[in-house]
C-alpha atoms as a PDB file:
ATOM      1  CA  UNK A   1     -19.115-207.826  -1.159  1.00  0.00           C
ATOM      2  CA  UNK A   2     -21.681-208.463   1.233  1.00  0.00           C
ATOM      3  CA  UNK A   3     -24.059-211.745   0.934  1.00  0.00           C
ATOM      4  CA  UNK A   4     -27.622-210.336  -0.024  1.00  0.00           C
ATOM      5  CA  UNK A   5     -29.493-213.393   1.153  1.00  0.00           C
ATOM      6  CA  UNK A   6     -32.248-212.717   2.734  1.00  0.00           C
ATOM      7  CA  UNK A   7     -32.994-213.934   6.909  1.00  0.00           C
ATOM      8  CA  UNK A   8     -35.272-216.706   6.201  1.00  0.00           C
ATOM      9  CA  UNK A   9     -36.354-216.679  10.120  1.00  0.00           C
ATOM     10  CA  UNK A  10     -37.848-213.659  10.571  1.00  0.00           C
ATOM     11  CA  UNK A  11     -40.598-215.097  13.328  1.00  0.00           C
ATOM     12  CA  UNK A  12     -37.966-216.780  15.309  1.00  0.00           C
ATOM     13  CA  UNK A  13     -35.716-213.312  15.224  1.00  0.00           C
ATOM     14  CA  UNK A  14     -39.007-211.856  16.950  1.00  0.00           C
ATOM     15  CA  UNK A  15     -40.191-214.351  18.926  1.00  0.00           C
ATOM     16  CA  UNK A  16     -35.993-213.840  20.552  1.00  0.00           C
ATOM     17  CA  UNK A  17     -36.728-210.495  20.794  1.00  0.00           C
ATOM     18  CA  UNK A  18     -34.189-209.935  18.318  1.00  0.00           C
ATOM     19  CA  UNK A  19     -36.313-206.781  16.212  1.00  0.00           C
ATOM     20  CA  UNK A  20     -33.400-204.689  16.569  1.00  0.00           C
ATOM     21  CA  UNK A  21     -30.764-206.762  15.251  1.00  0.00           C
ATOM     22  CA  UNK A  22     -32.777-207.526  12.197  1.00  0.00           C
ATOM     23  CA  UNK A  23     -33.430-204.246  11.253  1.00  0.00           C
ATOM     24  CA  UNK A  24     -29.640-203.599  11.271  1.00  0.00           C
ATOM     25  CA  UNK A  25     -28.750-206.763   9.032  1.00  0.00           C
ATOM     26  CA  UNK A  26     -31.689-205.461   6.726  1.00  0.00           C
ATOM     27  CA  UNK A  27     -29.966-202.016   6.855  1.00  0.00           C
ATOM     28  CA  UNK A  28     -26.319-203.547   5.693  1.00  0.00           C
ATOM     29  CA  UNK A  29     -27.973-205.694   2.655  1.00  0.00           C
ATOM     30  CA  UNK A  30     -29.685-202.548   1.463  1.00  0.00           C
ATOM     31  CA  UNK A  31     -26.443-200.526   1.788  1.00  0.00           C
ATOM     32  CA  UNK A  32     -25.073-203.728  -0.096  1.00  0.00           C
ATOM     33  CA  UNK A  33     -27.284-203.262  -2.386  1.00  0.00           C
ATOM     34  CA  UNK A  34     -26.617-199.668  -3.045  1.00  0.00           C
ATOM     35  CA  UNK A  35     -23.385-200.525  -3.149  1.00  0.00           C
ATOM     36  CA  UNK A  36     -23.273-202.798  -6.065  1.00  0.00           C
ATOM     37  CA  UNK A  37     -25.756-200.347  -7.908  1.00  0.00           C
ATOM     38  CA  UNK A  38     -23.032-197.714  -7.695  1.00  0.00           C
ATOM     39  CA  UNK A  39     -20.310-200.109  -8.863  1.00  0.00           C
ATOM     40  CA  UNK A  40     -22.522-201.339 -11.843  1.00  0.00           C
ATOM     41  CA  UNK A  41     -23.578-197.729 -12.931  1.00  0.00           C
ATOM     42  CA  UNK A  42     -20.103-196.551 -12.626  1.00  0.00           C
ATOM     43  CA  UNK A  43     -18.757-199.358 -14.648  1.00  0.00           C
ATOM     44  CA  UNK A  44     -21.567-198.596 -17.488  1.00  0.00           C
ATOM     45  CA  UNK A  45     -20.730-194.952 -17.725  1.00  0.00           C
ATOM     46  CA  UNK A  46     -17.198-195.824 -17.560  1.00  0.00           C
ATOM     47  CA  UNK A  47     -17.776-197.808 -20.690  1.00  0.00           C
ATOM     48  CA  UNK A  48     -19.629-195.199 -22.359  1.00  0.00           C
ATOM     49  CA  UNK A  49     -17.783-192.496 -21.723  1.00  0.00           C
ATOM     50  CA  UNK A  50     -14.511-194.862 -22.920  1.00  0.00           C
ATOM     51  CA  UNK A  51     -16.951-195.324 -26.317  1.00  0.00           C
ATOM     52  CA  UNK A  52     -17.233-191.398 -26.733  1.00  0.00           C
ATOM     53  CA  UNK A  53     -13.777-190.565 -25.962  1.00  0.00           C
ATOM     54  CA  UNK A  54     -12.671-193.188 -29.126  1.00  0.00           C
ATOM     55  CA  UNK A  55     -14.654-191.506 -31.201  1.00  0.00           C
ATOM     56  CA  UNK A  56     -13.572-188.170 -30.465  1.00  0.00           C
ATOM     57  CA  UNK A  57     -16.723-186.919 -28.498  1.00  0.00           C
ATOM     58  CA  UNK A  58     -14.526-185.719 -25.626  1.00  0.00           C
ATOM     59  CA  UNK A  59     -17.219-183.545 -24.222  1.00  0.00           C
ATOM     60  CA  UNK A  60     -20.032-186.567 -24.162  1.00  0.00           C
ATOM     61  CA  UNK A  61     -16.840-188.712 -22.623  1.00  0.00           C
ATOM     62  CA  UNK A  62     -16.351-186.068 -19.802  1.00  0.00           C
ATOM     63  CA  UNK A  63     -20.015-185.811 -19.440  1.00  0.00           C
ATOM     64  CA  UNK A  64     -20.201-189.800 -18.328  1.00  0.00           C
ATOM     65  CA  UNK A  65     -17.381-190.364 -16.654  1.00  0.00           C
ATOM     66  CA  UNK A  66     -18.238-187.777 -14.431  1.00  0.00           C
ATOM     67  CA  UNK A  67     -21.476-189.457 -13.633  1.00  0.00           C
ATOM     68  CA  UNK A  68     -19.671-192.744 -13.209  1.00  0.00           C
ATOM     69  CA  UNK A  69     -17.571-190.810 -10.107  1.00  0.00           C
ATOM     70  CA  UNK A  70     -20.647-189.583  -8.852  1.00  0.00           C
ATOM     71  CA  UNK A  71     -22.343-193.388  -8.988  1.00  0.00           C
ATOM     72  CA  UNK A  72     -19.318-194.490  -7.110  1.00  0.00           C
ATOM     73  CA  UNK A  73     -16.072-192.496  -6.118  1.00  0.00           C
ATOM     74  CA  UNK A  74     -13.496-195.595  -6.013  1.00  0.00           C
ATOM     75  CA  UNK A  75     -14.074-196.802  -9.484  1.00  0.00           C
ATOM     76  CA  UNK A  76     -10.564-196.149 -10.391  1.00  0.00           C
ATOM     77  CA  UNK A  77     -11.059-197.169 -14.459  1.00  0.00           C
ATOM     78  CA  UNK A  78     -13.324-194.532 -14.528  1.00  0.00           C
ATOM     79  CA  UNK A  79     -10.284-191.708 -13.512  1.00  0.00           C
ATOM     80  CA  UNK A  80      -7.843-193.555 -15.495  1.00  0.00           C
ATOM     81  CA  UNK A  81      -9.779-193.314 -18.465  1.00  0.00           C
ATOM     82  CA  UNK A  82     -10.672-189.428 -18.082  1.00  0.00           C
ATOM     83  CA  UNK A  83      -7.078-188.920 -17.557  1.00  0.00           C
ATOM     84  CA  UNK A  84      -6.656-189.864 -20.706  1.00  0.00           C
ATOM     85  CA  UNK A  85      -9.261-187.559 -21.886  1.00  0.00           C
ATOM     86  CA  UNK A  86      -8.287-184.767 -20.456  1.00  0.00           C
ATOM     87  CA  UNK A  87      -4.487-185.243 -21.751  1.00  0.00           C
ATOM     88  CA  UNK A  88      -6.063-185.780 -25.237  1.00  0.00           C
ATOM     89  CA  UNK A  89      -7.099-182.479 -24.286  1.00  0.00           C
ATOM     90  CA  UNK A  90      -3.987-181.075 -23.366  1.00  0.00           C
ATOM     91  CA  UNK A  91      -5.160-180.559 -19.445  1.00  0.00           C
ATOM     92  CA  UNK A  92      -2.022-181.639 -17.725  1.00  0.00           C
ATOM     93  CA  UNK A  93      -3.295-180.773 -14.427  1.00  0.00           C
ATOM     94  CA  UNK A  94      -6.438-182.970 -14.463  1.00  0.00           C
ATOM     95  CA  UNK A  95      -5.023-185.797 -16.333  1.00  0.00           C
ATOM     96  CA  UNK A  96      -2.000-185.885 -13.599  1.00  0.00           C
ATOM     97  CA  UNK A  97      -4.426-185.567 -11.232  1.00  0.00           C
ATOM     98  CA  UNK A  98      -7.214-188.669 -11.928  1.00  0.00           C
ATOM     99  CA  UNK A  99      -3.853-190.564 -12.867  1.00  0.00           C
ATOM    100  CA  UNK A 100      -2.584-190.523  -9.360  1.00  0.00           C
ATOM    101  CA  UNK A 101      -6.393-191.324  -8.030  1.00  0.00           C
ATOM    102  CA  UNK A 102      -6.587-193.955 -10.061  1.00  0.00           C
ATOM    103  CA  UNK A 103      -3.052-195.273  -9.179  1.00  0.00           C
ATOM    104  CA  UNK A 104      -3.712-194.581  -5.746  1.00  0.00           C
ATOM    105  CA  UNK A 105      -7.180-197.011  -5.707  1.00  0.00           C
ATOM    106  CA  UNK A 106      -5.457-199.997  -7.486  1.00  0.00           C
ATOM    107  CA  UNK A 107      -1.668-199.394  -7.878  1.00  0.00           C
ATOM    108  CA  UNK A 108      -0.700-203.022  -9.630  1.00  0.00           C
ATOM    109  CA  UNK A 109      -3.875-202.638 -11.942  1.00  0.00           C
ATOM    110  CA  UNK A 110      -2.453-203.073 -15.905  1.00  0.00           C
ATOM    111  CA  UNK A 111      -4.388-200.536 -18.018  1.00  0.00           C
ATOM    112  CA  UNK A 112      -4.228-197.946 -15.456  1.00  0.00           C
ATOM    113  CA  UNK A 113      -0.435-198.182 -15.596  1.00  0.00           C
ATOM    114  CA  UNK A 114      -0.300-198.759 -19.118  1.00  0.00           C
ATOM    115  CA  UNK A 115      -2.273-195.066 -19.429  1.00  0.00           C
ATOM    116  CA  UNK A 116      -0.262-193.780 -17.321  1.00  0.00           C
ATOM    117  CA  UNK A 117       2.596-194.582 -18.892  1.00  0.00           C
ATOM    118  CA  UNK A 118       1.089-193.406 -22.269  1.00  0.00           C
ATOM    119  CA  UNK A 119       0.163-190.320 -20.852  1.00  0.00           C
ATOM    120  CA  UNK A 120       3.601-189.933 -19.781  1.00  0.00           C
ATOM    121  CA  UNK A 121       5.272-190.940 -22.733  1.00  0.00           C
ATOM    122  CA  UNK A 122       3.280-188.559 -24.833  1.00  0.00           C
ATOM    123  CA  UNK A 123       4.376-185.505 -22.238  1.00  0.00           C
ATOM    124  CA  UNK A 124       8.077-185.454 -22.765  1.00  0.00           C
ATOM    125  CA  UNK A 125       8.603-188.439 -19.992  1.00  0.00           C
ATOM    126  CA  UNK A 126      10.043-191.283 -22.394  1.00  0.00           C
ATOM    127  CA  UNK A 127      12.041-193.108 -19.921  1.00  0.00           C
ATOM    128  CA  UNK A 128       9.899-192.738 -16.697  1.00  0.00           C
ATOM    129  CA  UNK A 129       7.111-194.029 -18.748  1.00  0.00           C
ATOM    130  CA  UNK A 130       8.331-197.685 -19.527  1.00  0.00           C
ATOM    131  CA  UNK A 131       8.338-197.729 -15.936  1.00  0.00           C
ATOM    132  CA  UNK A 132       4.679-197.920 -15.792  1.00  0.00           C
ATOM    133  CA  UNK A 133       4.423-200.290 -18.958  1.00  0.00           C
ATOM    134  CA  UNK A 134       6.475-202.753 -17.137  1.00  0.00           C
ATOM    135  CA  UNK A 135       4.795-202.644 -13.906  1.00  0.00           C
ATOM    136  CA  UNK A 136       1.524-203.152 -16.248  1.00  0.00           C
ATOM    137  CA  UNK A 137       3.082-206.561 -17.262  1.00  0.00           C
ATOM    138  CA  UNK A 138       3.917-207.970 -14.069  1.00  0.00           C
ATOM    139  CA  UNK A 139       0.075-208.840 -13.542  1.00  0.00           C
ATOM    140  CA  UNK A 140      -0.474-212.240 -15.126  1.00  0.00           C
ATOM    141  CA  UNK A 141      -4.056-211.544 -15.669  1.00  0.00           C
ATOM    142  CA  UNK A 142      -3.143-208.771 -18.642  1.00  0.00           C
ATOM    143  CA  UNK A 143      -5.396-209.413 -21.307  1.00  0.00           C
ATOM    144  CA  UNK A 144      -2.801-207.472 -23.452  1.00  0.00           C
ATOM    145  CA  UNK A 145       0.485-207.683 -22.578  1.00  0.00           C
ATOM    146  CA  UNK A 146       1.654-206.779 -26.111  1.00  0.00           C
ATOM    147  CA  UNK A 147      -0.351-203.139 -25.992  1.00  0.00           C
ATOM    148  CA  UNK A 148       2.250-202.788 -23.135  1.00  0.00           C
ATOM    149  CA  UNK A 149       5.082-203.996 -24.687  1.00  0.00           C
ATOM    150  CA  UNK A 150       4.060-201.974 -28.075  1.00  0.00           C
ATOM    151  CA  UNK A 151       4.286-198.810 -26.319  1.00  0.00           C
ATOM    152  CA  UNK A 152       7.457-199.769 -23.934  1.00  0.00           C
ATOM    153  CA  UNK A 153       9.009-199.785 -27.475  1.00  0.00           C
ATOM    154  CA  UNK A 154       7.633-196.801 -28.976  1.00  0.00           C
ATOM    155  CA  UNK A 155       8.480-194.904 -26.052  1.00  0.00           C
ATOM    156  CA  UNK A 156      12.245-196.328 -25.553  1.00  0.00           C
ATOM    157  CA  UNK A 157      12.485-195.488 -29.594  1.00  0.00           C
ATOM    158  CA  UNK A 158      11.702-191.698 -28.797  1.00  0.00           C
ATOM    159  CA  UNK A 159      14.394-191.629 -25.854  1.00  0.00           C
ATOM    160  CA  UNK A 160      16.837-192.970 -28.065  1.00  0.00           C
ATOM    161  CA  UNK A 161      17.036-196.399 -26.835  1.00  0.00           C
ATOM    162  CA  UNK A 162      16.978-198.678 -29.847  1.00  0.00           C
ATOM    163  CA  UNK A 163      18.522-201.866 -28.768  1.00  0.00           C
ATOM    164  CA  UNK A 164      15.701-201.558 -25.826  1.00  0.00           C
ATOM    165  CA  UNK A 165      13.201-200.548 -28.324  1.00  0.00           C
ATOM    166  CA  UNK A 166      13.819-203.587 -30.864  1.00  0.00           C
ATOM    167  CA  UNK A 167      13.847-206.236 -27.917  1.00  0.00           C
ATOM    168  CA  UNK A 168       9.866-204.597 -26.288  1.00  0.00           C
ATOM    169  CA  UNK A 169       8.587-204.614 -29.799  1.00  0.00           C
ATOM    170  CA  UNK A 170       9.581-208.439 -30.688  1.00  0.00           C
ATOM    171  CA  UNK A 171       7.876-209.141 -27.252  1.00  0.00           C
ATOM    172  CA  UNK A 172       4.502-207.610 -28.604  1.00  0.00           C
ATOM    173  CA  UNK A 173       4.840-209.135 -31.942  1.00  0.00           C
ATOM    174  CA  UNK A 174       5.226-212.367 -30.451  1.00  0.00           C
ATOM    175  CA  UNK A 175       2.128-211.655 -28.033  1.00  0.00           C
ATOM    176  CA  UNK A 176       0.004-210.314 -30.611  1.00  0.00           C
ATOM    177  CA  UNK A 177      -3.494-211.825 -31.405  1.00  0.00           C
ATOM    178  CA  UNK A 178      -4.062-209.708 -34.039  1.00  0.00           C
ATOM    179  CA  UNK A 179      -1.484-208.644 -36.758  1.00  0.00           C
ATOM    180  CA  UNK A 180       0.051-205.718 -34.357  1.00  0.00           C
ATOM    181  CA  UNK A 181       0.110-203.089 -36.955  1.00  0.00           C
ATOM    182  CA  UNK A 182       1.535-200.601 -34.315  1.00  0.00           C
ATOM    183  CA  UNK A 183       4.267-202.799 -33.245  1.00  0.00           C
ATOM    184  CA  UNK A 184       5.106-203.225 -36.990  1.00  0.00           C
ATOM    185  CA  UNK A 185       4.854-199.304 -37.756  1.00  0.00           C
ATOM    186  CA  UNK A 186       7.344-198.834 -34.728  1.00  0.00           C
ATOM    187  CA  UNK A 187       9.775-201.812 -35.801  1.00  0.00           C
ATOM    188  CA  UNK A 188       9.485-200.235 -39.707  1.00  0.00           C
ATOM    189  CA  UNK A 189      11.283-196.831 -37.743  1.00  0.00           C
ATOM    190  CA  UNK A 190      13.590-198.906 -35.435  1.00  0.00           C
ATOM    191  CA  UNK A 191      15.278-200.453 -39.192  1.00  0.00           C
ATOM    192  CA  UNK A 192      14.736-196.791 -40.463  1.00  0.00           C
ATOM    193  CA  UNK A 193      16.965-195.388 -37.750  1.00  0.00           C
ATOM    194  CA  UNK A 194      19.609-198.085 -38.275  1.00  0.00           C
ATOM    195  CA  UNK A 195      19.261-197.751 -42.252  1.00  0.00           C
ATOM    196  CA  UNK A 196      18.493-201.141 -42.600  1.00  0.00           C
ATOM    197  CA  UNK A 197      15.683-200.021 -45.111  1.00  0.00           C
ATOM    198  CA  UNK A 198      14.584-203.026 -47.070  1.00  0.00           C
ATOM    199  CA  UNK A 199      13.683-204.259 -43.215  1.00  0.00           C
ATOM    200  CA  UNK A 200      11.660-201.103 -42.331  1.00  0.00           C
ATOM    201  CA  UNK A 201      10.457-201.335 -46.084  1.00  0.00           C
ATOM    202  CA  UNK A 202       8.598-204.949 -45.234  1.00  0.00           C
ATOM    203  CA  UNK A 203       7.692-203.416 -41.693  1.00  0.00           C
ATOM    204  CA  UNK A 204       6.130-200.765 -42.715  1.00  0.00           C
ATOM    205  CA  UNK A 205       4.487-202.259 -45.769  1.00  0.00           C
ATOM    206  CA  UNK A 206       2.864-204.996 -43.030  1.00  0.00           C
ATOM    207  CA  UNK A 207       1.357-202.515 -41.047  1.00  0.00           C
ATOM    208  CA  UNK A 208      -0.142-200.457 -44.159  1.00  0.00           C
ATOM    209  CA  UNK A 209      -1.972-203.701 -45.107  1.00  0.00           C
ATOM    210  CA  UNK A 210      -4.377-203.620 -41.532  1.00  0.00           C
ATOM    211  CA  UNK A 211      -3.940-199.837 -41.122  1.00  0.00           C
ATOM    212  CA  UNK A 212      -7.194-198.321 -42.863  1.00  0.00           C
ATOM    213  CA  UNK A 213      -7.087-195.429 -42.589  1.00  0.00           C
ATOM    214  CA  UNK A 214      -2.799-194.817 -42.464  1.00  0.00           C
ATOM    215  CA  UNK A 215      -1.673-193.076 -40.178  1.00  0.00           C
ATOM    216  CA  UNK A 216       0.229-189.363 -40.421  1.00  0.00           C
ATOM    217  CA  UNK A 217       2.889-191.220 -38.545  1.00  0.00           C
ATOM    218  CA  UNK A 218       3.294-194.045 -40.929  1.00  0.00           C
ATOM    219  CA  UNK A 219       2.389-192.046 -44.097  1.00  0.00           C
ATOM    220  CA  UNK A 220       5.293-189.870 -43.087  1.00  0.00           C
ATOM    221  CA  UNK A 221       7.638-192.864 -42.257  1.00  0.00           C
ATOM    222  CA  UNK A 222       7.012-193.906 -46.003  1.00  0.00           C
ATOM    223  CA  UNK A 223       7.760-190.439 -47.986  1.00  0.00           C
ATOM    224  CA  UNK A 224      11.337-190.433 -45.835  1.00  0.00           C
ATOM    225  CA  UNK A 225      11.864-194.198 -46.711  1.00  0.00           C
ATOM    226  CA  UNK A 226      11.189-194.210 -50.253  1.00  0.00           C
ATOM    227  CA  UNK A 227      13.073-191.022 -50.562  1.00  0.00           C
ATOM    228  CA  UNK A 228      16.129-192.575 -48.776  1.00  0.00           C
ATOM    229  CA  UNK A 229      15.443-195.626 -51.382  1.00  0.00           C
ATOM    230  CA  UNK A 230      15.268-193.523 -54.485  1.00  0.00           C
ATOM    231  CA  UNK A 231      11.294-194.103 -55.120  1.00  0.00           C
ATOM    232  CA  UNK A 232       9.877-191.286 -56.435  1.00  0.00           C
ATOM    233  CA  UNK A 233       6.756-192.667 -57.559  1.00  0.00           C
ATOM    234  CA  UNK A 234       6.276-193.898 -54.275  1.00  0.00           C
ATOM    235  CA  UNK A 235       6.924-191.245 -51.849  1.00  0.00           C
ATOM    236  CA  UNK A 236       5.038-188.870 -54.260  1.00  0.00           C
ATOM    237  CA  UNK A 237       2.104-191.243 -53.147  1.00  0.00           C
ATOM    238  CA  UNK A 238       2.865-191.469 -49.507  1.00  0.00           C
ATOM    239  CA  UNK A 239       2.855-187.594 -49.948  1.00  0.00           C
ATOM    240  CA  UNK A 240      -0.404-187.295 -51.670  1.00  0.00           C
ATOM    241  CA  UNK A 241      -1.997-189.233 -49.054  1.00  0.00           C
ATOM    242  CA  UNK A 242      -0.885-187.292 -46.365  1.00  0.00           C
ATOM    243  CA  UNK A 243      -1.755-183.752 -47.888  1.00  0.00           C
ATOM    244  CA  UNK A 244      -5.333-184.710 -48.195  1.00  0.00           C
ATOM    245  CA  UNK A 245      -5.867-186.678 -45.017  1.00  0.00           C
ATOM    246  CA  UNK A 246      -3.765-184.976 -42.226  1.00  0.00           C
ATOM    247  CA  UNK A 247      -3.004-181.013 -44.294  1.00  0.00           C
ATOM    248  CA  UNK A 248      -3.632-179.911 -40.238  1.00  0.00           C
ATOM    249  CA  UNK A 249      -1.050-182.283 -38.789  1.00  0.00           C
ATOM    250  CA  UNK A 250       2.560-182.219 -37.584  1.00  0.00           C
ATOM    251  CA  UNK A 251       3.952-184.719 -39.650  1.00  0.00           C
ATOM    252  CA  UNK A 252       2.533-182.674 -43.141  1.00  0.00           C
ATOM    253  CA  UNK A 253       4.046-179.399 -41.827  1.00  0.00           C
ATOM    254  CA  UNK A 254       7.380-181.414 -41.180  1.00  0.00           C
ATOM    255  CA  UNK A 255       7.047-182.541 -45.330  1.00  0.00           C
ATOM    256  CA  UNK A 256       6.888-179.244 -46.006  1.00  0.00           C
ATOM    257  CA  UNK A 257       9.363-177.468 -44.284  1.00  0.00           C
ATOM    258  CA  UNK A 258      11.627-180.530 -45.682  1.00  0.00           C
ATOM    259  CA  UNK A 259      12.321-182.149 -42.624  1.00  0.00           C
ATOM    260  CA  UNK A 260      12.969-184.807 -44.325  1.00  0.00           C
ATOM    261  CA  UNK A 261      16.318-186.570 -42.306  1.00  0.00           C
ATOM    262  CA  UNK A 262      14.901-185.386 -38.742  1.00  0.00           C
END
């Protein structure tokens, strides 16, 4: 960034004849200026738009991101986190698209790979996805290294990869700050898988206890491992839950078609 000091000796620059080159110098600090206004509106908007999009307001979250791009075209958080909203909104095309931008303008930046990877992850792409997550954790600046490591293990779970699975998901657990109820949830299916279920029992319990609401995921999880465990009482409740919060989602029309050992 350019310095946006002022020239304290304007009469000497004139009595040197020297108009000209101040009037350039004053041109660059105001283009400096405009500069950093663009990077600080961008970076607002960015945030905003990031606010809406967690709360489901995808439209208000297009809305300001857009305006962020407009404020200033290299802010590459801004495309990585409308990638994400347009995947959420099942625009391939455009996510792939500000995903590559936003790789392009800081390729070694954490949460852009870490989105990327997500976004990959979540389109079929398990194993070219952890990838990305690991390239996220190579920058020793990564506020959250076990987000990274959380979904390196969720996604090696889905491509079958358990041993690789366990080992990422220890990593976050032992990074955590908080209680890493998603690192928990995905540990609770790694035991699950491997019918150790008194393990993915006490998993899964742990991550209930800071999940509020549960998730389809891990409400699902539950009705499979109680019914494995011969709890009727308490996969009847793990069911009840998830008819009246989620009737609309995957993991309820799995229950009923009794997809119950998938």
């Amino acid at each position: 960034m350019v310095n946006l000091k002022k020239f304290l000796l304007v009469s000497l620059f004139m009595i040197l004849g020297v108009h000209s080159a101040f009037a350039q110098r004053n041109q660059e600090n105001t283009g400096s200026q405009q500069v950093f206004d663009g990077r600080r509106s961008a970076k607002l908007h960015t945030e905003l738009g990031s606010r809406y999009f967690m709360s489901g307001q995808n439209a208000f979250a297009l809305e300001e991101l857009s305006i962020a791009l407009v404020a200033d075209s290299s802010y590459y958080p801004a495309y990585s986190v409308r990638g994400l909203v347009f995947a959420s909104l099942k625009q391939h095309d455009k996510a792939e698209d500000d995903f590559r931008r936003a790789l392009n303008l800081a390729p070694n930046d954490a949460d852009v790979n870490n989105n990327y990877g997500w976004y990959l992850c979540e389109t079929g792409k398990e194993r070219q996805s952890i990838a990305y997550f690991l390239n996220a954790l190579k920058n020793p600046l990564y506020e959250t290294p076990d987000r990274a490591y959380t979904n390196a293990g969720r996604c090696a779970l889905r491509a079958g990869d358990q041993v690789g699975a366990e080992g990422y998901l220890q990593q976050a657990l032992r990074l955590a700050q908080d209680g890493a109820p998603e690192a928990r949830l995905q540990m609770a299916m790694v035991y699950y898988k491997r019918d150790a279920l008194e393990d993915a029992r006490r998993f899964l319990n742990d991550a209930l206890k800071q999940m509020e609401p549960p998730t389809a995921f891990a409400l699902w999880l539950g009705i499979r491992l109680e019914r494995k465990l011969g709890n009727k009482v308490t996969e009847g409740g793990y069911a009840a839950q998830l008819r009246s919060r989620y009737p609309d989602s995957p993991e309820y029309q799995e229950f009923l078609n009794g997809k119950f050992n998938d």
